[in-house]
PDB file of N, CA and C in Angstrom:
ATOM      1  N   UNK A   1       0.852  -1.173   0.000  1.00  0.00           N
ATOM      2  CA  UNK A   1       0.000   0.000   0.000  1.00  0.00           C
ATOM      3  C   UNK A   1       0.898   1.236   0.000  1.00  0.00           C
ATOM      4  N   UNK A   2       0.788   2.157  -1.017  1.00  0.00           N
ATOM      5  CA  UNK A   2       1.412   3.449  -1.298  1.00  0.00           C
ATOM      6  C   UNK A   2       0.907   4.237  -0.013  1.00  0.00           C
ATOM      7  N   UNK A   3       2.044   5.217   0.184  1.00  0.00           N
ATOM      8  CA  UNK A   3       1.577   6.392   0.742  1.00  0.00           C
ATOM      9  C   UNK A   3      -0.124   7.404   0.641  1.00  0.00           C
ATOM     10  N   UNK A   4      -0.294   7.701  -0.330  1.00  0.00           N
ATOM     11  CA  UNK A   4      -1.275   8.077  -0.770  1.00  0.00           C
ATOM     12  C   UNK A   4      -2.579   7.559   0.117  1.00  0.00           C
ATOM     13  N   UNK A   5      -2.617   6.140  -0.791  1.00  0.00           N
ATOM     14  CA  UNK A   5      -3.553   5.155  -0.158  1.00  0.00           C
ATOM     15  C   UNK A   5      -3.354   5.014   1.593  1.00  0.00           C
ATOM     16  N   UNK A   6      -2.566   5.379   2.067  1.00  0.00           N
ATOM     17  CA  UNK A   6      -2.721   5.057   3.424  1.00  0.00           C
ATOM     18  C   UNK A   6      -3.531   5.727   3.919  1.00  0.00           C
ATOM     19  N   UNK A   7      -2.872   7.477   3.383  1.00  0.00           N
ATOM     20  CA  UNK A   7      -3.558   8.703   4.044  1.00  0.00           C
ATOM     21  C   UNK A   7      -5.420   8.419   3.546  1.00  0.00           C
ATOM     22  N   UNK A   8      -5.452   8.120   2.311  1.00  0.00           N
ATOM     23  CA  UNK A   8      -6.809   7.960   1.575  1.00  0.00           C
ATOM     24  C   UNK A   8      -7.526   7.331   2.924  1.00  0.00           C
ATOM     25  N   UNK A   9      -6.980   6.202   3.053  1.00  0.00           N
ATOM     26  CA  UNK A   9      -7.576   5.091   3.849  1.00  0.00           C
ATOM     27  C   UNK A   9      -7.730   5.562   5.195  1.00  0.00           C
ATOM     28  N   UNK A  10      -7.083   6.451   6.077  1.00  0.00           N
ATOM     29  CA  UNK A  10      -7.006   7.066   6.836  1.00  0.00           C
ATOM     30  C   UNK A  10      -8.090   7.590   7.356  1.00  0.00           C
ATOM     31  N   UNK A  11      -8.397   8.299   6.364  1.00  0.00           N
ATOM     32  CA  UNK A  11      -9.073   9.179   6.122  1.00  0.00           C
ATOM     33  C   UNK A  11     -10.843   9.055   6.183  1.00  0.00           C
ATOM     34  N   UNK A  12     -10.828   7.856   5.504  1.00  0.00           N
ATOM     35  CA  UNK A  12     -12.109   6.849   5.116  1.00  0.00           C
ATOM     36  C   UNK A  12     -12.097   6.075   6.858  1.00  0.00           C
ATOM     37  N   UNK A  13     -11.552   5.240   7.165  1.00  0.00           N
ATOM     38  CA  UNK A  13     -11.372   5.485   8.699  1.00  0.00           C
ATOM     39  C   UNK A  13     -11.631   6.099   9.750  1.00  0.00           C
ATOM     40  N   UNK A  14     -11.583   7.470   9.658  1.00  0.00           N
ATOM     41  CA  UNK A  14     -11.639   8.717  10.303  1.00  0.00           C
ATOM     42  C   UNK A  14     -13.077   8.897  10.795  1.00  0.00           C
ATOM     43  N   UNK A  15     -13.589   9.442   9.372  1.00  0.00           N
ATOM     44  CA  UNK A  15     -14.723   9.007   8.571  1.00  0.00           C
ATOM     45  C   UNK A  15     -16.064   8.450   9.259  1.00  0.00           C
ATOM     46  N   UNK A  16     -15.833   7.324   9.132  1.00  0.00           N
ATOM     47  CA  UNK A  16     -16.890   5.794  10.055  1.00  0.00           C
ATOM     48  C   UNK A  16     -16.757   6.241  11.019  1.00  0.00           C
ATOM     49  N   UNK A  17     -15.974   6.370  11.650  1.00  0.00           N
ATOM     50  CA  UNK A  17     -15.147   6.188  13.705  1.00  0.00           C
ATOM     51  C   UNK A  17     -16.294   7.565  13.834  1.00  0.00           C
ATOM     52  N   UNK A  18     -16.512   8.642  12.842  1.00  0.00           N
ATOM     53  CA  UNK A  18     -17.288   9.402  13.448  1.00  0.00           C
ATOM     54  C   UNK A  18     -17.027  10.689  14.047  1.00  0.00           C
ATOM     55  N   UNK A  19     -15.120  10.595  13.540  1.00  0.00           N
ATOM     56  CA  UNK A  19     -14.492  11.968  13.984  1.00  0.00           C
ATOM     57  C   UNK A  19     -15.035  13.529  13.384  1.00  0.00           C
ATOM     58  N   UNK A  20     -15.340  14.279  14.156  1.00  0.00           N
ATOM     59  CA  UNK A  20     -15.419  15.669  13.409  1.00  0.00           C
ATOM     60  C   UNK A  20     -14.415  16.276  12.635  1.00  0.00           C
ATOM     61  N   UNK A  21     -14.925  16.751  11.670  1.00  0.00           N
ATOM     62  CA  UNK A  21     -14.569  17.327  10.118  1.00  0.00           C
ATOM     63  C   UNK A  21     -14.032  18.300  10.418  1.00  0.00           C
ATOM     64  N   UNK A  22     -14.321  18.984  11.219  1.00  0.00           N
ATOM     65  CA  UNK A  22     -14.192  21.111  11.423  1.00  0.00           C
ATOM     66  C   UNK A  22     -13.686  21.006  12.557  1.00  0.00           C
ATOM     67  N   UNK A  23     -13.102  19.953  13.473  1.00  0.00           N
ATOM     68  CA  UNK A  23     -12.375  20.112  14.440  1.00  0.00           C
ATOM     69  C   UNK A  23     -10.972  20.876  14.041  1.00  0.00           C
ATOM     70  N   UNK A  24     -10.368  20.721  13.133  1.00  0.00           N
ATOM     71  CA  UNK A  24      -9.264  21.655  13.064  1.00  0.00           C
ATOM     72  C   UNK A  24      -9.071  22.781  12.663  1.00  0.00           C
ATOM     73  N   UNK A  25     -10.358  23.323  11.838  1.00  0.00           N
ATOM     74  CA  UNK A  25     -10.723  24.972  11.765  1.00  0.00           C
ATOM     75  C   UNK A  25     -10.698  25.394  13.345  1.00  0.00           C
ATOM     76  N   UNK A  26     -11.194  24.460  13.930  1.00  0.00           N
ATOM     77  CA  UNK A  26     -11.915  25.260  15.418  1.00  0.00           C
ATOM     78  C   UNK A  26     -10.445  25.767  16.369  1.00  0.00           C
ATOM     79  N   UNK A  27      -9.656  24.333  16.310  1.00  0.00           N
ATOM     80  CA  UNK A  27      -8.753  24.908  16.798  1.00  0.00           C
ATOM     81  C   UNK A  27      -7.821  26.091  16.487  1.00  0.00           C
ATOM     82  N   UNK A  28      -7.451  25.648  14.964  1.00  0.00           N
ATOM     83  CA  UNK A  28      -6.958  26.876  14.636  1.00  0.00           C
ATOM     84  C   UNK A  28      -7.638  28.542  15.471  1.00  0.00           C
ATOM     85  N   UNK A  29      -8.836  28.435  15.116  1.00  0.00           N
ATOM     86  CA  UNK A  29      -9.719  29.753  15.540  1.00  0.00           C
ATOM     87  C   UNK A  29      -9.299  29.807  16.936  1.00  0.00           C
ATOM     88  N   UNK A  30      -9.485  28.912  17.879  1.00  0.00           N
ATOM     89  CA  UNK A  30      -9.437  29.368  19.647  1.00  0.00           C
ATOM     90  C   UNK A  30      -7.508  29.517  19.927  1.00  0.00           C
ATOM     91  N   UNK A  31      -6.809  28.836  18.613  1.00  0.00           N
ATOM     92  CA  UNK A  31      -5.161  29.139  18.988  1.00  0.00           C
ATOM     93  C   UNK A  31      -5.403  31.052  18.552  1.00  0.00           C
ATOM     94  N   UNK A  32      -5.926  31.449  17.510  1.00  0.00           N
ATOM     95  CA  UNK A  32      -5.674  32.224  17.700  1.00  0.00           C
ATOM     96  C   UNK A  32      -6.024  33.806  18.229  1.00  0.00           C
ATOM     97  N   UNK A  33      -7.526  32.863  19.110  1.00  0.00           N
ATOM     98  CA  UNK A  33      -8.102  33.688  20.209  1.00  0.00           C
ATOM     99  C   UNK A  33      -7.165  33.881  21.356  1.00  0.00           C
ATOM    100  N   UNK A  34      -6.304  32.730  21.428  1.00  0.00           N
ATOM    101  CA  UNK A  34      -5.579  32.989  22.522  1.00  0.00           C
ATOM    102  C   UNK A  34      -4.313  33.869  22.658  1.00  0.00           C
ATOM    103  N   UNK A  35      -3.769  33.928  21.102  1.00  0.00           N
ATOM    104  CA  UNK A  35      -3.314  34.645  20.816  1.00  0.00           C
ATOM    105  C   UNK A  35      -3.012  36.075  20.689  1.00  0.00           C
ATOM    106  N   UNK A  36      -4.747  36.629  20.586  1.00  0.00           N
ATOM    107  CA  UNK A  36      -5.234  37.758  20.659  1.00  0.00           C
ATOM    108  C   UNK A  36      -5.837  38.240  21.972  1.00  0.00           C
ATOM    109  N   UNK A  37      -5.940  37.422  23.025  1.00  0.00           N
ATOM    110  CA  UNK A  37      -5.989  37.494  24.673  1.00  0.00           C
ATOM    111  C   UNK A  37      -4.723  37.682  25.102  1.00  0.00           C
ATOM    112  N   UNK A  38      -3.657  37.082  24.640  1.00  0.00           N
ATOM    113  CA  UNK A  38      -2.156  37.743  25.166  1.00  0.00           C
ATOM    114  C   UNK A  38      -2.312  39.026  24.681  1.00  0.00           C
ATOM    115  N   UNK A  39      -2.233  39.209  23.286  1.00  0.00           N
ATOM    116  CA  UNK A  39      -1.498  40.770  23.017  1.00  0.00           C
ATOM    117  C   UNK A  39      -2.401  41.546  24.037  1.00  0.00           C
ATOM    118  N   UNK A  40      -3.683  41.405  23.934  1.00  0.00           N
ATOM    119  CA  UNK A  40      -4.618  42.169  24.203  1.00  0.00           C
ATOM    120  C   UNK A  40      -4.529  42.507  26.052  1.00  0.00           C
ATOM    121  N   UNK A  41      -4.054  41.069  27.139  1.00  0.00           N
ATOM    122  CA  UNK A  41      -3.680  41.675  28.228  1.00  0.00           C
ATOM    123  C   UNK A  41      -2.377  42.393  28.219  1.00  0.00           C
ATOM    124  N   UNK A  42      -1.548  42.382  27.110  1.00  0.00           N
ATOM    125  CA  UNK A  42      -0.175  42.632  27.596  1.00  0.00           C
ATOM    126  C   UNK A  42      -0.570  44.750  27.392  1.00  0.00           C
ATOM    127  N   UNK A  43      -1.627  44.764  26.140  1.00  0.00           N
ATOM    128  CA  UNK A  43      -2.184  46.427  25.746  1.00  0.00           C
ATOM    129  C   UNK A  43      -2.949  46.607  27.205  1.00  0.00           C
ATOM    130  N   UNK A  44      -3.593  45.850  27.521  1.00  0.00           N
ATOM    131  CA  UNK A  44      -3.927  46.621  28.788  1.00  0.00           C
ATOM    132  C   UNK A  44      -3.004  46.831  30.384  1.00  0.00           C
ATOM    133  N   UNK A  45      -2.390  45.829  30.159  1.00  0.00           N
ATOM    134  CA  UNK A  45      -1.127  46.111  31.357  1.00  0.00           C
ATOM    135  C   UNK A  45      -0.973  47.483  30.887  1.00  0.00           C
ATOM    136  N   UNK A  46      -0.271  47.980  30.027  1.00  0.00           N
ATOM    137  CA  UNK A  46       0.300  49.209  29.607  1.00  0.00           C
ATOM    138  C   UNK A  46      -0.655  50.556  29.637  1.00  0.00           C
ATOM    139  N   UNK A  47      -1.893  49.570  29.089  1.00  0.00           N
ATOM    140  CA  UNK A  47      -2.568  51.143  29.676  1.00  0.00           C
ATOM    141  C   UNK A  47      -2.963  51.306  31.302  1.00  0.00           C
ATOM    142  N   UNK A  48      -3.035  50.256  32.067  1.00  0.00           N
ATOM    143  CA  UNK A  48      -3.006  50.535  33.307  1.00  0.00           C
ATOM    144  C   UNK A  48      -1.845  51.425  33.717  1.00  0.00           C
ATOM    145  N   UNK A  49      -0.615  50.970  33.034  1.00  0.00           N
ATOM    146  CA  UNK A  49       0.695  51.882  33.647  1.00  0.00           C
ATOM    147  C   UNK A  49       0.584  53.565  33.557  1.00  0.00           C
ATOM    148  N   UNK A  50       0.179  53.582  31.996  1.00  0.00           N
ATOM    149  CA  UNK A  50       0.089  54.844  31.582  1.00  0.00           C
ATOM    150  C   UNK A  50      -1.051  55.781  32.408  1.00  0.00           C
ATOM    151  N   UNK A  51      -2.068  54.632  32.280  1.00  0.00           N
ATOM    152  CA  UNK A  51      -3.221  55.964  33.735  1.00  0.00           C
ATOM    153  C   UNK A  51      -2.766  56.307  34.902  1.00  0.00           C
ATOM    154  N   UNK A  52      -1.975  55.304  35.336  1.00  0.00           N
ATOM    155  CA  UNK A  52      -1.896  55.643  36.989  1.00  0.00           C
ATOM    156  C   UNK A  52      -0.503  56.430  36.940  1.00  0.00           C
ATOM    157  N   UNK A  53       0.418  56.425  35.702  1.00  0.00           N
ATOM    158  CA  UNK A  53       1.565  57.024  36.325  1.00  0.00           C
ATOM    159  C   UNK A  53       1.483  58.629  35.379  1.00  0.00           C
ATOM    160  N   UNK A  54       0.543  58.596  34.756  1.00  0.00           N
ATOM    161  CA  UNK A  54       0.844  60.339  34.111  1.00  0.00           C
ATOM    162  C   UNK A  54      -0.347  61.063  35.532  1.00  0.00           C
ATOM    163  N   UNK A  55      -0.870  60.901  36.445  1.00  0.00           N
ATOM    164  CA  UNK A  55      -1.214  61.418  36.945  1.00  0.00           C
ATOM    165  C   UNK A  55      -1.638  61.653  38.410  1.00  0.00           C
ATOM    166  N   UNK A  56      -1.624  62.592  39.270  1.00  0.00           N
ATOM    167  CA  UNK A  56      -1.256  62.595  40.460  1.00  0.00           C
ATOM    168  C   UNK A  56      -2.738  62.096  41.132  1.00  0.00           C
ATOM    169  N   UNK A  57      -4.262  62.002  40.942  1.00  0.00           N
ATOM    170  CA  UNK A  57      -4.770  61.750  41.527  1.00  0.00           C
ATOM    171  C   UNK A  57      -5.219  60.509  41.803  1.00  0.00           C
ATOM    172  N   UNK A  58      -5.616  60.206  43.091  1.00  0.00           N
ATOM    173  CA  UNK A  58      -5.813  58.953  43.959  1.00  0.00           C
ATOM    174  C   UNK A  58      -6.718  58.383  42.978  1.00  0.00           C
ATOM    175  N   UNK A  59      -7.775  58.786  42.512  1.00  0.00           N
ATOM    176  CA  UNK A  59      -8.597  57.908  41.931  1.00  0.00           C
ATOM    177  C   UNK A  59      -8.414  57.746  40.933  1.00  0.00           C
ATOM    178  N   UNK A  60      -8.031  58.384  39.955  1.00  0.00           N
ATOM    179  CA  UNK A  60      -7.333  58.109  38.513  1.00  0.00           C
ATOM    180  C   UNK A  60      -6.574  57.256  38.611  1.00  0.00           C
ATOM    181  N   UNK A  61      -5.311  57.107  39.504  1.00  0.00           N
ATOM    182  CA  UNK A  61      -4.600  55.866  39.488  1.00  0.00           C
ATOM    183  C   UNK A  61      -4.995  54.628  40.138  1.00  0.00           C
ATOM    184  N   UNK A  62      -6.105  54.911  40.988  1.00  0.00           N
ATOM    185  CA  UNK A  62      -6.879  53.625  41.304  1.00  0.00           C
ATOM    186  C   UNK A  62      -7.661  52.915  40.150  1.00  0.00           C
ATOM    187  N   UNK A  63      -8.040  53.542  39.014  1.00  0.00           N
ATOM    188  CA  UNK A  63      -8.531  53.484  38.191  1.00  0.00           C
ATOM    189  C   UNK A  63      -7.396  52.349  37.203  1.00  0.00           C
ATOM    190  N   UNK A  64      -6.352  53.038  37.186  1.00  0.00           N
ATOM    191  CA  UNK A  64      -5.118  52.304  36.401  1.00  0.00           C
ATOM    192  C   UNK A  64      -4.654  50.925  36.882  1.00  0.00           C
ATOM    193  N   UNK A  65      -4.248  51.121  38.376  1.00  0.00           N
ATOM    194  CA  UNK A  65      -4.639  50.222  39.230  1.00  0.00           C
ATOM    195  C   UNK A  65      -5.592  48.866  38.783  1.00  0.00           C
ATOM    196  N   UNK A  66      -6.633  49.291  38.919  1.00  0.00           N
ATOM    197  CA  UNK A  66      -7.772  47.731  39.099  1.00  0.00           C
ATOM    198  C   UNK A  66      -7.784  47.265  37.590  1.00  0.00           C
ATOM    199  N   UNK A  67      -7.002  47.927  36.237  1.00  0.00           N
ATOM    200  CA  UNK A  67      -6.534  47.180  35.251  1.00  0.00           C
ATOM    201  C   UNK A  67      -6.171  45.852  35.150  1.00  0.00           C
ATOM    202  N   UNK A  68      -4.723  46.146  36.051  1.00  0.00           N
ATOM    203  CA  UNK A  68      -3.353  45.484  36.368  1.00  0.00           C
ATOM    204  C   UNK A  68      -4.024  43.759  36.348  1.00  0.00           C
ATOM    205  N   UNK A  69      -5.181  43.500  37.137  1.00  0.00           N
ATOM    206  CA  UNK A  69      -6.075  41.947  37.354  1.00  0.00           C
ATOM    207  C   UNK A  69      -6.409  41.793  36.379  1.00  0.00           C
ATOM    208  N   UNK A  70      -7.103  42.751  35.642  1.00  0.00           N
ATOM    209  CA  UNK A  70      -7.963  42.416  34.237  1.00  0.00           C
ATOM    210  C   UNK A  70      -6.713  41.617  33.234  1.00  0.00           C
ATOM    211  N   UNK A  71      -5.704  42.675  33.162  1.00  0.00           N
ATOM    212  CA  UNK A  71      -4.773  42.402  32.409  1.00  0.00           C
ATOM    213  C   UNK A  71      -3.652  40.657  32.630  1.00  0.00           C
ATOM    214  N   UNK A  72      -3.948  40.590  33.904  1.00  0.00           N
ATOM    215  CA  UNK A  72      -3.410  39.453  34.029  1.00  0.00           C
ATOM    216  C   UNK A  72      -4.301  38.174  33.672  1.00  0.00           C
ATOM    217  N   UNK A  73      -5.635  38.271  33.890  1.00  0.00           N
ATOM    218  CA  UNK A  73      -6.564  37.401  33.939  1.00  0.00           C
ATOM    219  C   UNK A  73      -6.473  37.065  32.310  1.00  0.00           C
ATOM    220  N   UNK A  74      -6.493  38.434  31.555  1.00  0.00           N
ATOM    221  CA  UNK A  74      -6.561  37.889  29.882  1.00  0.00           C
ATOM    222  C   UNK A  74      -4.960  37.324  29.239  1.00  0.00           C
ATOM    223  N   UNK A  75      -4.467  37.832  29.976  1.00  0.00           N
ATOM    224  CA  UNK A  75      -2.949  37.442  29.546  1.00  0.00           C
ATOM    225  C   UNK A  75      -2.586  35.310  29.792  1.00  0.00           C
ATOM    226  N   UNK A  76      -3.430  35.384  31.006  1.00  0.00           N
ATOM    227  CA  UNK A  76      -2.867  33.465  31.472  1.00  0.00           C
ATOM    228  C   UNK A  76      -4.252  33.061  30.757  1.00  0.00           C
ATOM    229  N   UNK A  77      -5.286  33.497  30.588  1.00  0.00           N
ATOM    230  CA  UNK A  77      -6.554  32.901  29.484  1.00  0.00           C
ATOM    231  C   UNK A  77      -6.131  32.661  28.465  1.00  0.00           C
ATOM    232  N   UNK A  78      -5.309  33.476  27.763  1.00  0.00           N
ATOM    233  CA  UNK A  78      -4.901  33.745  26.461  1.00  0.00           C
ATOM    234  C   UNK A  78      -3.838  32.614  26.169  1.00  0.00           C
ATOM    235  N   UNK A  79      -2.832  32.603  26.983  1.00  0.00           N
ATOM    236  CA  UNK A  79      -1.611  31.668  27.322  1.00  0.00           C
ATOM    237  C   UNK A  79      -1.817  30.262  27.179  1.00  0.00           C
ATOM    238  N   UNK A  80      -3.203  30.030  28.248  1.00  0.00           N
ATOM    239  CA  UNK A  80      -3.738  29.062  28.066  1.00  0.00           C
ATOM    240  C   UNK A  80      -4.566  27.931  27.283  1.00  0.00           C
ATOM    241  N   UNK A  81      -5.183  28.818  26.385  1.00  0.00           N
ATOM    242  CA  UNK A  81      -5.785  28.404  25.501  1.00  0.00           C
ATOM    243  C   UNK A  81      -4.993  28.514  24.022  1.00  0.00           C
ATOM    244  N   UNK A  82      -4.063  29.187  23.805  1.00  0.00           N
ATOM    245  CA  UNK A  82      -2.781  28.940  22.748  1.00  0.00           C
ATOM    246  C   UNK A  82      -2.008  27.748  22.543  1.00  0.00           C
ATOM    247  N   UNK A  83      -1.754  27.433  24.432  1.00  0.00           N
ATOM    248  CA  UNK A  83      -1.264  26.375  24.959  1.00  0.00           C
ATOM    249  C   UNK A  83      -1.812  24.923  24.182  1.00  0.00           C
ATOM    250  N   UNK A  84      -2.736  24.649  25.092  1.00  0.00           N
ATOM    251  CA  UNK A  84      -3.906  23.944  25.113  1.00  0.00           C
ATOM    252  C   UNK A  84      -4.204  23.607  23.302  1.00  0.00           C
ATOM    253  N   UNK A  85      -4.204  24.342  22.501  1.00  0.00           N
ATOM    254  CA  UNK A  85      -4.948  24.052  20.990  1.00  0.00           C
ATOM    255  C   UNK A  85      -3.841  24.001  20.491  1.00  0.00           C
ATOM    256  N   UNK A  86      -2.547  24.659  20.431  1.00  0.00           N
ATOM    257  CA  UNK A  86      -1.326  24.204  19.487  1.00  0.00           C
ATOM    258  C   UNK A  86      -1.019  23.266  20.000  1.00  0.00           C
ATOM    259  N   UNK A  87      -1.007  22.538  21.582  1.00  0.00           N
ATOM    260  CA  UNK A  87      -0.745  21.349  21.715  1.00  0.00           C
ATOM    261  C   UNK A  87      -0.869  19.992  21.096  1.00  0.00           C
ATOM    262  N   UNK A  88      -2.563  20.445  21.153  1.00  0.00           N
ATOM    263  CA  UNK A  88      -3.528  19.440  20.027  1.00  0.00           C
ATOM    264  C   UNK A  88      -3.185  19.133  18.609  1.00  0.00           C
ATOM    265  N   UNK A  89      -2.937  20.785  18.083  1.00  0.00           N
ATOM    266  CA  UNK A  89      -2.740  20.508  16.636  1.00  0.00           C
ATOM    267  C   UNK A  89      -1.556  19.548  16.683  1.00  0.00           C
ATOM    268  N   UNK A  90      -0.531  20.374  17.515  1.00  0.00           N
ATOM    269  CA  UNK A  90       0.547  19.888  17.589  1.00  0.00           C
ATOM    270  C   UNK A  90       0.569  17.614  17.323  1.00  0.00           C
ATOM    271  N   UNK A  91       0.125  17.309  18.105  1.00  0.00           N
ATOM    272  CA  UNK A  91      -0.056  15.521  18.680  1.00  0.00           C
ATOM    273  C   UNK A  91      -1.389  15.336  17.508  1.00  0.00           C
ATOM    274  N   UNK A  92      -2.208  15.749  17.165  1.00  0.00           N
ATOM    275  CA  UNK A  92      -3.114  14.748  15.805  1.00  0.00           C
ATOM    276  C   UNK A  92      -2.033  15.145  14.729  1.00  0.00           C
ATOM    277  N   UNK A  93      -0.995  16.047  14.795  1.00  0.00           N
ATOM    278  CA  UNK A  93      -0.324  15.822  13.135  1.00  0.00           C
ATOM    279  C   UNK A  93       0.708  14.336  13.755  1.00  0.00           C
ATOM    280  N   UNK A  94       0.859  14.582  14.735  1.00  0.00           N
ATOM    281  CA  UNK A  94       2.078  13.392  15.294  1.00  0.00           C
ATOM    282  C   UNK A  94       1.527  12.501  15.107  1.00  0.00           C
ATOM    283  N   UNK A  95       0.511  12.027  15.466  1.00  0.00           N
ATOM    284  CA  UNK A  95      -0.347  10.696  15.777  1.00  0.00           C
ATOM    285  C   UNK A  95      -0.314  10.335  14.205  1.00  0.00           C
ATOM    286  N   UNK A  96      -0.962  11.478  13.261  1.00  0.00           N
ATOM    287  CA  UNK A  96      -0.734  11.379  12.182  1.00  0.00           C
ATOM    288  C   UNK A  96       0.007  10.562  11.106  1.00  0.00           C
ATOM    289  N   UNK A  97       1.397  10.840  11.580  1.00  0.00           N
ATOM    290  CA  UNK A  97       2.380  10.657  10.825  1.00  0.00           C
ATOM    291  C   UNK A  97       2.718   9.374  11.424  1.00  0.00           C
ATOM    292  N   UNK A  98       2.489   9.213  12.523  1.00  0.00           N
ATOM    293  CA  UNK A  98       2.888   8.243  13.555  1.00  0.00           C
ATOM    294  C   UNK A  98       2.486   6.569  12.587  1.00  0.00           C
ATOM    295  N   UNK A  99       0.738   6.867  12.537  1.00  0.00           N
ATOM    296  CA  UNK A  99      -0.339   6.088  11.461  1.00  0.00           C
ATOM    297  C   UNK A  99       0.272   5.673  10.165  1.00  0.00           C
ATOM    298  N   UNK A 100       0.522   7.055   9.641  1.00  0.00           N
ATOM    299  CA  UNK A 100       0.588   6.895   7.945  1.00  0.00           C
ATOM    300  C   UNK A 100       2.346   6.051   8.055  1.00  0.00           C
ATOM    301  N   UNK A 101       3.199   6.234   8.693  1.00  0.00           N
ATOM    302  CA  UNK A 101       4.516   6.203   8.197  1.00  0.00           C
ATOM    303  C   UNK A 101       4.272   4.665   8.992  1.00  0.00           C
ATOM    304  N   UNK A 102       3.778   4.040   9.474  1.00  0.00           N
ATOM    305  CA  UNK A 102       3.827   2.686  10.135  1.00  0.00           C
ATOM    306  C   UNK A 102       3.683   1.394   9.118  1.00  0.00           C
ATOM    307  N   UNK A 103       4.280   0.907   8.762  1.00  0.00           N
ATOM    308  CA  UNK A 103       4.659   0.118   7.771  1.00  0.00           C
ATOM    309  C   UNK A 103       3.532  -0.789   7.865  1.00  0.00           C
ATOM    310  N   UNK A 104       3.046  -1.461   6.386  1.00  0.00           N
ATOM    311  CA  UNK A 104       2.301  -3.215   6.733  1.00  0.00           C
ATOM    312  C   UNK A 104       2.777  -3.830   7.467  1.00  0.00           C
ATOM    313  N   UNK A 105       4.318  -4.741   7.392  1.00  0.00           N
ATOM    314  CA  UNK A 105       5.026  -5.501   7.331  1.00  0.00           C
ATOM    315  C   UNK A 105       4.438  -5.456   9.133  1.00  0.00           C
ATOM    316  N   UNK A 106       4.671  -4.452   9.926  1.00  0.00           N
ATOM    317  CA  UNK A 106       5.115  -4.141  11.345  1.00  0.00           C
ATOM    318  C   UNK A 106       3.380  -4.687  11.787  1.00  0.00           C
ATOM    319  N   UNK A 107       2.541  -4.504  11.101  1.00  0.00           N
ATOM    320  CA  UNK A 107       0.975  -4.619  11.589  1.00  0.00           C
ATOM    321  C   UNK A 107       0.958  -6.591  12.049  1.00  0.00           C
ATOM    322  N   UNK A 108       1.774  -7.474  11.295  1.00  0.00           N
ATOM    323  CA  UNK A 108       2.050  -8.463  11.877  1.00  0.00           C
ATOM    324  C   UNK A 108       2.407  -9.025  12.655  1.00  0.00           C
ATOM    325  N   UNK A 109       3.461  -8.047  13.062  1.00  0.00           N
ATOM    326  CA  UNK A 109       4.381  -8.937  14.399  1.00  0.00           C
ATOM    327  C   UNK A 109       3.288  -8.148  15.966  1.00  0.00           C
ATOM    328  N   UNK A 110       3.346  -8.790  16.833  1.00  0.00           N
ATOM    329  CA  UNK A 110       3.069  -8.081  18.159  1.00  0.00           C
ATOM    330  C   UNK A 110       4.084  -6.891  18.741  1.00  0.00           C
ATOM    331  N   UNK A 111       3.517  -5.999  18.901  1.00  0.00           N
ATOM    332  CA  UNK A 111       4.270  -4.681  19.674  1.00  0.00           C
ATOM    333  C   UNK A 111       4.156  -4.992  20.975  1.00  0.00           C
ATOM    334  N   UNK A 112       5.441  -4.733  21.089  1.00  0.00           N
ATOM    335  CA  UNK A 112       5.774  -5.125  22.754  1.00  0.00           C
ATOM    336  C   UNK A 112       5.407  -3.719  24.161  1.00  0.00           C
TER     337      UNK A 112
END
């Protein structure tokens, strides 16, 4: 069995078993939500800095202040879920290759 035909067969496999189709659009999409939750806490860290330090009053910089959480909260969300979905992509291309590159010959003997 050619290369081709493996992936074909793979595929047809996949298929039956009942796996979702658009699972890897999705991830793509939430890697790069998470992506856009980093930049996006790292812009608000900065604007917390910038409120509280161009100006002398208590509440304005309290204001800059109660950022600083927001900004962390989207920053390890963001981290996390980048994490988490390139991981994935990462291990179904492995598993992947793992499948397709596994010889006939080897489907005979017992794996120890």
């Amino acid at each position: 069995m050619t290369y081709p035909d493996r992936t074909r067969q793979l595929d047809v496999d996949l298929r039956n078993a009942g796996a979702p189709s658009d699972r890897r659009r999705r991830d793509r999409l939430l890697t790069a939500i998470g992506l856009a939750l980093m930049a996006i806490g790292i812009l608000v860290a900065f604007a917390g800095y910038a409120i509280s330090a161009t100006t002398s009053d208590p509440l304005r910089q309290s204001d800059g202040h109660s950022l600083g959480p927001i900004a962390i909260t989207l920053a390890i969300l963001g981290l996390a879920l980048f994490l988490r979905f390139s991981a994935t992509q990462f291990l179904r291309f492995w598993l992947a290759r793992l499948v397709a590159e596994r010889s006939p010959e080897s489907t005979d003997s017992p794996n120890p």
